[in-house]
C-alpha atoms as a PDB file:
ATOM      1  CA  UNK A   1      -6.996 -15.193  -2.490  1.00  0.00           C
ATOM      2  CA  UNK A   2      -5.383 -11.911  -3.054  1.00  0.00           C
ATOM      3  CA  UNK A   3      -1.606 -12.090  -4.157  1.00  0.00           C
ATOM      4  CA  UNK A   4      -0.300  -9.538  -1.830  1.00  0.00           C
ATOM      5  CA  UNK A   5       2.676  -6.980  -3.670  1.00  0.00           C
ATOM      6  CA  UNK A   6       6.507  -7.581  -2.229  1.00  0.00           C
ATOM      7  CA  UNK A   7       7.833  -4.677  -0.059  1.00  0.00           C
ATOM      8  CA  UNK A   8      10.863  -2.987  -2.126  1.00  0.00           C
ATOM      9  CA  UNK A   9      11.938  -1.972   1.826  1.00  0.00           C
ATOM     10  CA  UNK A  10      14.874  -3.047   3.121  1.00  0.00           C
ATOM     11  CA  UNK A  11      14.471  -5.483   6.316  1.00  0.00           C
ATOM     12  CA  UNK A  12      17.307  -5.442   9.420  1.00  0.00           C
ATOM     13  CA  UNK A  13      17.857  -9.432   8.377  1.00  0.00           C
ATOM     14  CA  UNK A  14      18.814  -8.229   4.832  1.00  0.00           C
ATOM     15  CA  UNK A  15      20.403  -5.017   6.431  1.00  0.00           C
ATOM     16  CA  UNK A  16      23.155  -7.223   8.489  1.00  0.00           C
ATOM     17  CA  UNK A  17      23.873  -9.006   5.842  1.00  0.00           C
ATOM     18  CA  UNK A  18      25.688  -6.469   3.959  1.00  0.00           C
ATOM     19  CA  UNK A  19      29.266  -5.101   4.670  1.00  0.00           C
ATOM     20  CA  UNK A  20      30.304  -2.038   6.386  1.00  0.00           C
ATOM     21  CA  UNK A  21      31.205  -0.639   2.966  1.00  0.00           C
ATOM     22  CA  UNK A  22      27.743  -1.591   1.215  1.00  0.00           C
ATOM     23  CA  UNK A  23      25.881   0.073   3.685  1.00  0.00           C
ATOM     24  CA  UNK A  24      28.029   3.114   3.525  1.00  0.00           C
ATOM     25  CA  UNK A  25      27.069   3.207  -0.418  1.00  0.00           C
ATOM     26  CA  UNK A  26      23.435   2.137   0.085  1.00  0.00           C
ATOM     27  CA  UNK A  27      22.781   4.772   2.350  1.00  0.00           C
ATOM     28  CA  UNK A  28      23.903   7.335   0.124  1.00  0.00           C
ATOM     29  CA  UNK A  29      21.474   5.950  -2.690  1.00  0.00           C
ATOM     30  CA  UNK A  30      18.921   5.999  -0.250  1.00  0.00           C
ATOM     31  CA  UNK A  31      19.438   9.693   0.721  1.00  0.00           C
ATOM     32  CA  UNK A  32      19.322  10.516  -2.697  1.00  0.00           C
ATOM     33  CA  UNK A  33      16.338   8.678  -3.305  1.00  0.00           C
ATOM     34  CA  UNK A  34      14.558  10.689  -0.475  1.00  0.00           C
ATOM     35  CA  UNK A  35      15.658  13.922  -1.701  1.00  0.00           C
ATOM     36  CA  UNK A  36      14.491  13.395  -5.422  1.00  0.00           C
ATOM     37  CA  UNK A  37      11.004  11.618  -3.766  1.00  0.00           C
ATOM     38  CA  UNK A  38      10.392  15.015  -1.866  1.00  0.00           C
ATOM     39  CA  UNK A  39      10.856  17.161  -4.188  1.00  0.00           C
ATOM     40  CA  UNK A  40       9.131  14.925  -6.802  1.00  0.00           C
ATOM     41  CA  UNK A  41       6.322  15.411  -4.049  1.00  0.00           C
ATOM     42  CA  UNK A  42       6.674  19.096  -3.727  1.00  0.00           C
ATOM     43  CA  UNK A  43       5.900  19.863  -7.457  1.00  0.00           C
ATOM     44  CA  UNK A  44       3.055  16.958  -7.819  1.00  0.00           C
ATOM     45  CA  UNK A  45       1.968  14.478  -5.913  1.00  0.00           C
ATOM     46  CA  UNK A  46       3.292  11.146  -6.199  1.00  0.00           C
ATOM     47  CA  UNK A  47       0.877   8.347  -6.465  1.00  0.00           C
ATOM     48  CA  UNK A  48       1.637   6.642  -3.630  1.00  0.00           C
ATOM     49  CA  UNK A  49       3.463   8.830  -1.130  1.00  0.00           C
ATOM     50  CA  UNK A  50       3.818   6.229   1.694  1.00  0.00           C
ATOM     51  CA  UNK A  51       7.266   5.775  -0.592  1.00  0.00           C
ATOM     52  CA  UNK A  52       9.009   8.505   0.794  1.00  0.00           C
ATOM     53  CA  UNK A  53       8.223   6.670   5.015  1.00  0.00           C
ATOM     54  CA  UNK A  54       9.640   3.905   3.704  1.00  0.00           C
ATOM     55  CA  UNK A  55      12.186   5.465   2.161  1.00  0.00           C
ATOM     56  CA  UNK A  56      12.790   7.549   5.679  1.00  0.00           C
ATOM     57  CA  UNK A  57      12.733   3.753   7.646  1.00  0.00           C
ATOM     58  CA  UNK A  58      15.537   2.166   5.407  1.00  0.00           C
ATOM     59  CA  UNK A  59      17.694   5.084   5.755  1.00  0.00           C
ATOM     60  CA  UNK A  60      17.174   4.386   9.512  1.00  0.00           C
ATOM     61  CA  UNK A  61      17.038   0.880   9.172  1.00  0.00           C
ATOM     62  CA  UNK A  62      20.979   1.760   7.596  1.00  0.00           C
ATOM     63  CA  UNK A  63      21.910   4.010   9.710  1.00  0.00           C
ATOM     64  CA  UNK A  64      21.423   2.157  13.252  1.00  0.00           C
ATOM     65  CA  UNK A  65      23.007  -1.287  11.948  1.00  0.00           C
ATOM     66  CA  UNK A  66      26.233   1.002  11.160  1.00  0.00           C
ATOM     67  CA  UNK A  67      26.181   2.367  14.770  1.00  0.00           C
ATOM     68  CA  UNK A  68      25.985  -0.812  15.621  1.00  0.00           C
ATOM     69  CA  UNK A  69      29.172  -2.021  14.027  1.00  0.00           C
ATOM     70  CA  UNK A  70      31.135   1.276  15.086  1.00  0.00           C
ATOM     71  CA  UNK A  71      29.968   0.297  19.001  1.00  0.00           C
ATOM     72  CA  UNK A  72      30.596  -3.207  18.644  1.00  0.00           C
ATOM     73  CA  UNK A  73      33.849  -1.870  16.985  1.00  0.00           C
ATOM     74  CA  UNK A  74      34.616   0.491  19.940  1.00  0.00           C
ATOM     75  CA  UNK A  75      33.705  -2.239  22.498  1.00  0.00           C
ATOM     76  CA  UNK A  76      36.822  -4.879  20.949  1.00  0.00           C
END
């Protein structure tokens, strides 16, 4: 029926996939991503603002897979 639009989020599956050190470098696009979305946001709306939550989840999404590594890194 309706041809639904892909996600541009990052998922955890894709998330583990990467290495330590493209995490590392994804997370700081993301950041800056965020940053230019809210203030983007701040001078006039954007048209769909449920970008910057997503944006918000993948930085999380990042962030918890790399604690992850540094436990599992900690625990060998």
């Amino acid at each position: 029926m309706f041809a639904r639009k892909k996600n541009k989020t990052m998922k955890a599956e894709v998330v583990k996939e990467l290495s330590t050190q493209e995490i590392k470098e994804r997370l700081e696009e993301e950041k800056k991503g965020l940053t230019k979305l809210k203030l983007t946001h701040a001078i006039s709306p954007l048209d769909n603002p449920r970008k910057i939550g997503e944006n918000r989840k993948t930085i999380a999404r990042l962030l918890t897979e790399l604690k992850k590594r540094e436990l599992a890194e900690q625990q060998a």
